[in-house]
C-alpha atoms as a PDB file:
ATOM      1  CA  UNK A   1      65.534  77.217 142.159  1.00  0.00           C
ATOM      2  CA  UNK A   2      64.719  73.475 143.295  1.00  0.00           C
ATOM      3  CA  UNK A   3      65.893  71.645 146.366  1.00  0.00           C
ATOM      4  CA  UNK A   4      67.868  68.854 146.042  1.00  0.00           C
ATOM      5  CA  UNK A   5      66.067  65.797 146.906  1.00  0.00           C
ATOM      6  CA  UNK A   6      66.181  64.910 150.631  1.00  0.00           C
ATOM      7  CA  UNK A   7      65.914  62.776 153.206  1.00  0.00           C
ATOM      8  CA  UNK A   8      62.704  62.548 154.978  1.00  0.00           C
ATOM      9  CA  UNK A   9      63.416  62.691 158.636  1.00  0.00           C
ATOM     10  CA  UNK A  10      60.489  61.375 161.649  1.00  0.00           C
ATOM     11  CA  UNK A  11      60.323  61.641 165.020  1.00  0.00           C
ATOM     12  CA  UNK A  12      61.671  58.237 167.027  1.00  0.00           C
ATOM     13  CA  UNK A  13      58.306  57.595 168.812  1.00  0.00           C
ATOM     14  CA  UNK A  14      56.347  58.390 165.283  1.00  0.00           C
ATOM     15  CA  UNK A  15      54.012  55.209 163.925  1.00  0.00           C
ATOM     16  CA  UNK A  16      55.249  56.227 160.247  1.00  0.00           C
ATOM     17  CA  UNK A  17      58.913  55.601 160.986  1.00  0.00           C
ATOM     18  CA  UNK A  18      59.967  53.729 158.413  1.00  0.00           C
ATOM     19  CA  UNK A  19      61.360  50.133 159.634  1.00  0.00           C
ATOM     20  CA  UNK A  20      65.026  50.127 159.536  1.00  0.00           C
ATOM     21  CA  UNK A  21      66.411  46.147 158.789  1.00  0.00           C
ATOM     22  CA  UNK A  22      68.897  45.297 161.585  1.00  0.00           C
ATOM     23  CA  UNK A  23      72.467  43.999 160.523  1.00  0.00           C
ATOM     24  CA  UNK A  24      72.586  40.548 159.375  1.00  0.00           C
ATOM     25  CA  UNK A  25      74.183  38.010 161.445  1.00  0.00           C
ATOM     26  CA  UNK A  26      77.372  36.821 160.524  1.00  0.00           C
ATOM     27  CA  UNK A  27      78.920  33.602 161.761  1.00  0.00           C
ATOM     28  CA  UNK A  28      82.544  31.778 161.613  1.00  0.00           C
ATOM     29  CA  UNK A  29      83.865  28.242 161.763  1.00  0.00           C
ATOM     30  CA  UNK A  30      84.011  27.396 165.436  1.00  0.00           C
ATOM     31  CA  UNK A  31      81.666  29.594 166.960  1.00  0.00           C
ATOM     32  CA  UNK A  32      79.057  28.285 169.716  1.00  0.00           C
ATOM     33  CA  UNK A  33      75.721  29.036 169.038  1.00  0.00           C
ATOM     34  CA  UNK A  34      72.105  28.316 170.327  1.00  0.00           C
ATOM     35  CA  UNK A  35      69.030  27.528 167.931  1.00  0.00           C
ATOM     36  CA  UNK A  36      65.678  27.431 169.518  1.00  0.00           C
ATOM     37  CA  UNK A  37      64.788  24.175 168.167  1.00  0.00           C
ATOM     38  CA  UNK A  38      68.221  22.167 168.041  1.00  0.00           C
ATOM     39  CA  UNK A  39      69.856  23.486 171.324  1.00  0.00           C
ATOM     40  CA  UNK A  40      73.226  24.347 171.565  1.00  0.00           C
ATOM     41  CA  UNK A  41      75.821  23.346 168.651  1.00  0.00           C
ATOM     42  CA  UNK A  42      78.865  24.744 167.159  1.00  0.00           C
ATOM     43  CA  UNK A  43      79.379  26.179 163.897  1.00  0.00           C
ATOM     44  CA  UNK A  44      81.104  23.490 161.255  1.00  0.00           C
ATOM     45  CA  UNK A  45      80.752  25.435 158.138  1.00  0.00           C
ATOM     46  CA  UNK A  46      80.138  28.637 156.248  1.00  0.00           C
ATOM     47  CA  UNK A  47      78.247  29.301 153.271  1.00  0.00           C
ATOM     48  CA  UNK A  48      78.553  33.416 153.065  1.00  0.00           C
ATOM     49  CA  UNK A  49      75.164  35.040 153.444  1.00  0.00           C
ATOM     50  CA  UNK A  50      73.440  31.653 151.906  1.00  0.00           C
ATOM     51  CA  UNK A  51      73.698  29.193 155.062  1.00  0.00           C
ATOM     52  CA  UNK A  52      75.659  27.756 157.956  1.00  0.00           C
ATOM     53  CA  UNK A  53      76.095  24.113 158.727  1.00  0.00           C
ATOM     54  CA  UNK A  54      76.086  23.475 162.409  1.00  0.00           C
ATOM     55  CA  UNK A  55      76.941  20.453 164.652  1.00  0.00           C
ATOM     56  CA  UNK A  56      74.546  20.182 167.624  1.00  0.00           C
ATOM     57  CA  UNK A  57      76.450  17.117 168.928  1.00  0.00           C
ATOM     58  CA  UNK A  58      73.787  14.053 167.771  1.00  0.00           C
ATOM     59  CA  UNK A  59      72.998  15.896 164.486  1.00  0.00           C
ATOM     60  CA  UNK A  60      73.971  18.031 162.003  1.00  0.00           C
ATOM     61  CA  UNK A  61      71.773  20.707 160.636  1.00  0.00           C
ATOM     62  CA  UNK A  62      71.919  23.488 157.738  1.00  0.00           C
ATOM     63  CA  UNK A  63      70.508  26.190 158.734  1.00  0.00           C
ATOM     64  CA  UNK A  64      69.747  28.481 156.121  1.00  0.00           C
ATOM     65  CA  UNK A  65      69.870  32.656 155.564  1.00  0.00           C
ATOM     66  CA  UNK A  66      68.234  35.049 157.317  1.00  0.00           C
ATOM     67  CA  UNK A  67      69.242  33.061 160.698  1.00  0.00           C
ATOM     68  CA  UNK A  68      66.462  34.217 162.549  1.00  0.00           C
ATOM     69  CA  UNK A  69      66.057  31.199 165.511  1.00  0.00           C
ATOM     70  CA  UNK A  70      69.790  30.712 165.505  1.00  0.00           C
ATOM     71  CA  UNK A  71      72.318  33.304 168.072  1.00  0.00           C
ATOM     72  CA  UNK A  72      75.820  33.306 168.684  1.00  0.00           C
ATOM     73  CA  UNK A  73      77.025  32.909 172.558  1.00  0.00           C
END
C-alpha cells in the first residue's frame, strides 16, 4: 500500500518553515498612495501585475512590479 503524497506540515515558531510569499498588492485608478522615496501621489494608471503610473503632484513616476516601497492609504 503507498501513501498518497502529502503535505509536509511545521510547527509556526520552527526555523525550517518554509517562507510563504504574501499577496501581491493590487492598485486602481484613483487610489492615494505613499512611496518612500516620492511621497504621497495618486494612482493615474494601471498596468495589471507589470506596473502602475503614479502622479506625486510635481512628477510623474512608473513604478514598476513587485511594489515593494509603494502602499496604499
Amino acid at each position: 500500500m503507498t501513501k498518497p503524497d502529502a503535505v509536509k506540515r511545521s510547527l509556526p515558531t520552527s526555523p525550517f518553515r518554509t517562507p510563504v510569499a504574501p499577496p501581491p498588492k493590487e492598485f486602481e485608478v484613483g487610489n492615494r498612495v505613499t512611496h518612500d522615496a516620492y511621497g504621497l501621489g495618486r494612482v493615474t494608471a494601471v498596468e495589471e501585475g507589470v506596473a502602475v503610473i503614479v502622479d506625486f503632484g510635481s512628477l510623474q513616476k512608473r513604478i514598476m512590479s513587485p511594489y515593494s516601497k509603494l502602499t496604499t492609504l
